[in-house]
C-alpha atoms as a PDB file:
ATOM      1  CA  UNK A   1      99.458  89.717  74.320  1.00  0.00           C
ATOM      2  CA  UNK A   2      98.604  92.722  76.356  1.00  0.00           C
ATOM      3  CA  UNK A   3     101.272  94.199  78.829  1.00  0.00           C
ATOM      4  CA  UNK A   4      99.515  93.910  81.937  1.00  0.00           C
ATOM      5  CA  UNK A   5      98.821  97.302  84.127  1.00  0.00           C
ATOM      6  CA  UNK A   6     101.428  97.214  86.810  1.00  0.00           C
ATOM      7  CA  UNK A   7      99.850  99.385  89.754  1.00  0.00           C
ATOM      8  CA  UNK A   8     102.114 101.649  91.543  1.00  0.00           C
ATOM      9  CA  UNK A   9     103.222 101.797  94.944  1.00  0.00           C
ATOM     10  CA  UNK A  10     100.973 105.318  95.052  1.00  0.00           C
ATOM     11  CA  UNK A  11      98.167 103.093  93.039  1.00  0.00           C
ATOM     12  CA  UNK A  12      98.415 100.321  95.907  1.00  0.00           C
ATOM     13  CA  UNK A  13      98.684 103.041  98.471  1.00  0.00           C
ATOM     14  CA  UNK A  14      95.339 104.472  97.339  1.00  0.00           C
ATOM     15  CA  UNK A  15      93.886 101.589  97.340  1.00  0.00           C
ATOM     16  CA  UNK A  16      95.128 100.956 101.044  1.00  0.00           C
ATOM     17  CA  UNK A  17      94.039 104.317 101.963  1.00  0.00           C
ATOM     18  CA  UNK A  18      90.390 104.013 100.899  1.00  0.00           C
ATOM     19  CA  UNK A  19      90.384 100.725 102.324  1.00  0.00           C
ATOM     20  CA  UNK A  20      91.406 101.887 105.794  1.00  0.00           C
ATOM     21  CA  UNK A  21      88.362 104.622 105.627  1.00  0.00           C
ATOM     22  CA  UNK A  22      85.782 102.111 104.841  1.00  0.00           C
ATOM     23  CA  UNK A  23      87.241  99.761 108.101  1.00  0.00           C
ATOM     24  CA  UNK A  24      87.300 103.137 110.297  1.00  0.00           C
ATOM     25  CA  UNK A  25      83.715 104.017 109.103  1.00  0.00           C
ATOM     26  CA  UNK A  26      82.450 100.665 109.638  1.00  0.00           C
ATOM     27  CA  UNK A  27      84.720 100.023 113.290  1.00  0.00           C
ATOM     28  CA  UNK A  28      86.362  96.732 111.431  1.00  0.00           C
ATOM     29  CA  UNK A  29      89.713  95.395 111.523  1.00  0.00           C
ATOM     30  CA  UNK A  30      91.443  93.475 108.460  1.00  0.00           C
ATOM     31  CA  UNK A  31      93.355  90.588 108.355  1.00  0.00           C
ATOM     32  CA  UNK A  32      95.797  89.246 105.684  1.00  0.00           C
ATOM     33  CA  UNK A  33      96.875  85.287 104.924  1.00  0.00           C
ATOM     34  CA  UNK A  34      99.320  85.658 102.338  1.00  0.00           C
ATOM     35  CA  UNK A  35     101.403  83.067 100.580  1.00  0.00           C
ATOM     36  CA  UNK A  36     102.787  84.452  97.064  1.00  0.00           C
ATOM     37  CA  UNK A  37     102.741  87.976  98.262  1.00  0.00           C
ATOM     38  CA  UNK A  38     105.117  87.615 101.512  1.00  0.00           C
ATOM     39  CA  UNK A  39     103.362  89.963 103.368  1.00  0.00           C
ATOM     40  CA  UNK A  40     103.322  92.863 100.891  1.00  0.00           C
ATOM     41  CA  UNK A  41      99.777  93.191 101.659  1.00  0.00           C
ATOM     42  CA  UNK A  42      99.858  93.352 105.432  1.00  0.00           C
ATOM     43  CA  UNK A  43     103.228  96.126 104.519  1.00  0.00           C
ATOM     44  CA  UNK A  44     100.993  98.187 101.923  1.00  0.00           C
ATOM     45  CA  UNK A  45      98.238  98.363 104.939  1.00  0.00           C
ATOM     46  CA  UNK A  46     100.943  99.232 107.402  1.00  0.00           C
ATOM     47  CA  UNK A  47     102.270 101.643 106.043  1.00  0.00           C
ATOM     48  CA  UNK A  48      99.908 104.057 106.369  1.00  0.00           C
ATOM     49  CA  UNK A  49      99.928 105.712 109.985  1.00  0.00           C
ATOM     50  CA  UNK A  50      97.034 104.843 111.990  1.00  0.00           C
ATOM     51  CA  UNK A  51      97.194 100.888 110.632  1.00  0.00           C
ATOM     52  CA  UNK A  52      96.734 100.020 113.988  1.00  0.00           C
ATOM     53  CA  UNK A  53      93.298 101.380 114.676  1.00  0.00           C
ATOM     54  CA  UNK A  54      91.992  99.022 111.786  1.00  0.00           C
ATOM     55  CA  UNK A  55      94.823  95.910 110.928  1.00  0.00           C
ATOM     56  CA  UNK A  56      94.733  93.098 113.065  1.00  0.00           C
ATOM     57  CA  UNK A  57      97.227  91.448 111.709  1.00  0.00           C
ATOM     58  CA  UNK A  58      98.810  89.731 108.999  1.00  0.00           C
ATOM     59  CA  UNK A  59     100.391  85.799 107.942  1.00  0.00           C
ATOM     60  CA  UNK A  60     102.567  84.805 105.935  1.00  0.00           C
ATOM     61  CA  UNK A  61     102.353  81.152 105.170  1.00  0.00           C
ATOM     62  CA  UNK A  62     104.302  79.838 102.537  1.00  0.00           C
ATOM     63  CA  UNK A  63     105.156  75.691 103.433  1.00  0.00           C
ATOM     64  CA  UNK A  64     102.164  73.265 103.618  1.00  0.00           C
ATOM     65  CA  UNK A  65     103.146  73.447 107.462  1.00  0.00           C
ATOM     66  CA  UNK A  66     102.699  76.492 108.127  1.00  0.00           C
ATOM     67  CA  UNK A  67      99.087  76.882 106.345  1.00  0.00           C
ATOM     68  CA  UNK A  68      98.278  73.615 108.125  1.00  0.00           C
ATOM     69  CA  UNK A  69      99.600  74.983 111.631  1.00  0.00           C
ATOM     70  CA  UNK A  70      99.134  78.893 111.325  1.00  0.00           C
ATOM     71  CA  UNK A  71      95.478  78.866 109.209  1.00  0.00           C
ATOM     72  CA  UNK A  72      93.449  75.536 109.712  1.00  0.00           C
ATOM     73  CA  UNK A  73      94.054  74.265 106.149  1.00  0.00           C
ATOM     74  CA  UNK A  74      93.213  70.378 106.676  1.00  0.00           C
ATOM     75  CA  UNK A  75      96.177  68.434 104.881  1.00  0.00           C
ATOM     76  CA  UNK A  76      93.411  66.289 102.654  1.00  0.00           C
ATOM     77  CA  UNK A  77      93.123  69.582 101.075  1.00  0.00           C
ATOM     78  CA  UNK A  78      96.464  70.554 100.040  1.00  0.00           C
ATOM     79  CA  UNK A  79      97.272  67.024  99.144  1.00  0.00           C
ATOM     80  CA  UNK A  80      94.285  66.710  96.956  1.00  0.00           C
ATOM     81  CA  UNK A  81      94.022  69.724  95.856  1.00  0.00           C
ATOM     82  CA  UNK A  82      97.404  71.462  96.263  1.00  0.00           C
ATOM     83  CA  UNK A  83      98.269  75.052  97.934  1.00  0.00           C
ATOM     84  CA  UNK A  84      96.966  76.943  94.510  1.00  0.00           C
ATOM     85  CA  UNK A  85      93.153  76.100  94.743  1.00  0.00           C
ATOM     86  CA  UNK A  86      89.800  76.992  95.281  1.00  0.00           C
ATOM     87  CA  UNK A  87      89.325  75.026  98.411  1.00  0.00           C
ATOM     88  CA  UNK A  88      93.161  76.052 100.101  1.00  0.00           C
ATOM     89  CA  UNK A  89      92.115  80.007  99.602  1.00  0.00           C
ATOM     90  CA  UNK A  90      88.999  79.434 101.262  1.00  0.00           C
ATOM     91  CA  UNK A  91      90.251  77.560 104.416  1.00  0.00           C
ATOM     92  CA  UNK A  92      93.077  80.611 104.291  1.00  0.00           C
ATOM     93  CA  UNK A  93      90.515  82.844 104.379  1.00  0.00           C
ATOM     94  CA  UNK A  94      88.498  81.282 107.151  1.00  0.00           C
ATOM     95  CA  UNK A  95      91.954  80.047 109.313  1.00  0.00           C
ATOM     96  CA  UNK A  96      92.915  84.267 108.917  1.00  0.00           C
ATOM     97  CA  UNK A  97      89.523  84.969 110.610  1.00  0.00           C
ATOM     98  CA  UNK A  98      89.606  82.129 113.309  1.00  0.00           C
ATOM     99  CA  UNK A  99      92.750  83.673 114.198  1.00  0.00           C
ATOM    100  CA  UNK A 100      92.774  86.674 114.602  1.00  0.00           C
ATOM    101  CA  UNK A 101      90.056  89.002 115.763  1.00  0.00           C
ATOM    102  CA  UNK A 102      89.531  90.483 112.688  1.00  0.00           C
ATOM    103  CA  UNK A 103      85.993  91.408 111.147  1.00  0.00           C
ATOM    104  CA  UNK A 104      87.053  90.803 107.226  1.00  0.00           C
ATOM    105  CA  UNK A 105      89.833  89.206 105.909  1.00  0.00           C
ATOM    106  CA  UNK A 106      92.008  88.391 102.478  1.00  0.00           C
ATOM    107  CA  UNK A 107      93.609  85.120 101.544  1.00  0.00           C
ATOM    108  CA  UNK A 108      95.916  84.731  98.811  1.00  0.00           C
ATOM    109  CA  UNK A 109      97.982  81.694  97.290  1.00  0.00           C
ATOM    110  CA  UNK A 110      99.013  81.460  93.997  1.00  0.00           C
ATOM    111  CA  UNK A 111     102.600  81.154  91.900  1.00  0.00           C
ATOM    112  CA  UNK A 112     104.339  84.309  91.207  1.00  0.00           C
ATOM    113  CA  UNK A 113     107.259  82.749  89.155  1.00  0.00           C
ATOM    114  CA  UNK A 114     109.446  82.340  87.617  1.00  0.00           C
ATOM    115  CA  UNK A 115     109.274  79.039  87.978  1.00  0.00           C
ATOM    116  CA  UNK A 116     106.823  76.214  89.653  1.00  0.00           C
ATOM    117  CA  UNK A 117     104.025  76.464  86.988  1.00  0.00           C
ATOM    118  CA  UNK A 118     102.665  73.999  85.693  1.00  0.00           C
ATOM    119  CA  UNK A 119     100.022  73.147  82.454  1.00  0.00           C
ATOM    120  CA  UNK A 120      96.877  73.120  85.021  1.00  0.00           C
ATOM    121  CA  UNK A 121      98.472  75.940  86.961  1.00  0.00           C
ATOM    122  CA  UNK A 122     101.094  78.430  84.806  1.00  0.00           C
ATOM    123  CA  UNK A 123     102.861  81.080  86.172  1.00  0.00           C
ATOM    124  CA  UNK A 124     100.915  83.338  87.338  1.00  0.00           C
ATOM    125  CA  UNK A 125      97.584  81.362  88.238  1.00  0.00           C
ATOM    126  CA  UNK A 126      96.705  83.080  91.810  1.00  0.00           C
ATOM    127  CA  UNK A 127      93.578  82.150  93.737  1.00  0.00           C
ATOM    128  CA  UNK A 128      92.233  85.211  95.948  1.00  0.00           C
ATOM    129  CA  UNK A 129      89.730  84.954  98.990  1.00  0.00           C
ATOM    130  CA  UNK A 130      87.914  87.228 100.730  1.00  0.00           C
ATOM    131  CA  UNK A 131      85.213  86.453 103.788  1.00  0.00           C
ATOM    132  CA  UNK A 132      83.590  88.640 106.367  1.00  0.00           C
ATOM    133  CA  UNK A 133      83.022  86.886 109.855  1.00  0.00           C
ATOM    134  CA  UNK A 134      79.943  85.707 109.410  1.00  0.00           C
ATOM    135  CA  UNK A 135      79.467  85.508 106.315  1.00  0.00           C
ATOM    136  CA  UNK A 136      80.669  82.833 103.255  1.00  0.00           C
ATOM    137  CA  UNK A 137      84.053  83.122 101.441  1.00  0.00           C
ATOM    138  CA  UNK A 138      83.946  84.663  98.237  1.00  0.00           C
ATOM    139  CA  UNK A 139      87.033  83.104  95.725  1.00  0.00           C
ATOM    140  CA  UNK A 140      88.285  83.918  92.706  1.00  0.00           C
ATOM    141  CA  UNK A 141      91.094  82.691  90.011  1.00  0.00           C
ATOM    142  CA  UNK A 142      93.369  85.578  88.158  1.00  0.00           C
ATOM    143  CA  UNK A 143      95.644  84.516  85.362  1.00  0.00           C
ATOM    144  CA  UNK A 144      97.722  87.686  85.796  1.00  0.00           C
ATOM    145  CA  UNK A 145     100.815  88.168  83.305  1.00  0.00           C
ATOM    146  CA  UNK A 146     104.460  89.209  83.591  1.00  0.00           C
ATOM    147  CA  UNK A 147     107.190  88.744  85.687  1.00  0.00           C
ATOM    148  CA  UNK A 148     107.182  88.101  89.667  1.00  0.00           C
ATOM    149  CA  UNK A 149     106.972  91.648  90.838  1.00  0.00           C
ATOM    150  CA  UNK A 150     104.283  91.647  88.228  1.00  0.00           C
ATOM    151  CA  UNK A 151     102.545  89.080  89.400  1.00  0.00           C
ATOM    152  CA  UNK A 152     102.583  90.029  92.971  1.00  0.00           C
ATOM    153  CA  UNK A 153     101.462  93.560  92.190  1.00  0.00           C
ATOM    154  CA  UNK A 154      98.599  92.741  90.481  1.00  0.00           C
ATOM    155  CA  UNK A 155      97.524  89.796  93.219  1.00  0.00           C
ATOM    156  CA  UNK A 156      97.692  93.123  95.771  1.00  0.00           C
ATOM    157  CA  UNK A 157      95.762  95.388  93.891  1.00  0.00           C
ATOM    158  CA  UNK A 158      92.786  92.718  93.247  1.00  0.00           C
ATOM    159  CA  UNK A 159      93.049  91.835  97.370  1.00  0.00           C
ATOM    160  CA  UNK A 160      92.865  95.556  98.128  1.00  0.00           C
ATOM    161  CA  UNK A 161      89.997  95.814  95.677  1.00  0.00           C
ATOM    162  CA  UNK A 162      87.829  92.514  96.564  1.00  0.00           C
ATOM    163  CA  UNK A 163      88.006  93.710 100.268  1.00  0.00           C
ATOM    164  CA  UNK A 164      86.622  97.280  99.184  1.00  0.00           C
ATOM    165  CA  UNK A 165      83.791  95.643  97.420  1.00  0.00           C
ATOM    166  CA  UNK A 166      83.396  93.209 101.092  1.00  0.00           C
ATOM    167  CA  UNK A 167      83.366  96.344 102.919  1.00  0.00           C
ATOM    168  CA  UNK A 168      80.829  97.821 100.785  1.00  0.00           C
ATOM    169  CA  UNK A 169      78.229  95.684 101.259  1.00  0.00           C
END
């Protein structure tokens, strides 16, 4: 098996960067609706100065409660379908929007390790969305490899990138 490509925090922070210039080119704010990352996207996107002129603002939702209460995910959903799906990333995706006044926004729920997978859904199974208000979610499913920080890393730098492509449009 390969070793995955680990981006760096100066990879990620490029990635950030040319983010925020699309957003300020475009007048759009971001917002994020994390679960496995805990916020490391919203902190990536903060961290650059100026943040505020283009981040909204950021959730971290890691309970079924709190994507129920903070992001609209219905709990027929997460019951049926369980927090690492498809249909949960999507109503992440549209909850971050509803809530927030945010033009674009990411969504991302998935199971960094070490434990919690499972044969349907291993370690590292991490389901990404991305939606412009307006517009229809986008979702995707990454298999990434490696250990937590590994996992996490690689769920930021596919965010950062899906919401270039949104912003490219």
């Amino acid at each position: 098996m390969d070793t995955p490509h680990l981006p760096t925090d100066a990879e990620l922070a490029a990635l950030a960067r040319q983010l925020a210039d699309a957003l300020i080119a475009q007048r759009l704010f971001v917002s994020t609706a994390e679960s496995c990352t805990g916020g490391w996207i919203a902190k990536t996107l903060t961290d650059l100065a100026g943040s505020s002129g283009w981040f909204d603002c950021g959730m971290v939702a890691y309970s079924y409660e709190a994507k129920q209460a903070m992001l609209g995910v219905r709990p027929q959903t997460l019951e049926r379908e369980g927090a690492v799906s498809r249909e949960t990333v999507i109503e992440m995706v549209s909850g971050a929007l509803v809530n927030s006044a945010a033009s674009v926004a990411v969504a991302v729920t998935g199971i960094a390790g070490p434990g919690g997978g499972t044969v349907d859904k291993p370690v590292g199974t991490v389901w990404i969305g991305w939606k412009r208000r307006g517009g229809y979610p986008k979702a995707e499913v990454f298999h990434f490899a490696g250990d937590r920080e590994a996992v996490r890393r690689q769920t930021i730098a596919a965010a950062l990138r899906g919401l270039l492509a949104l912003t490219s449009d």
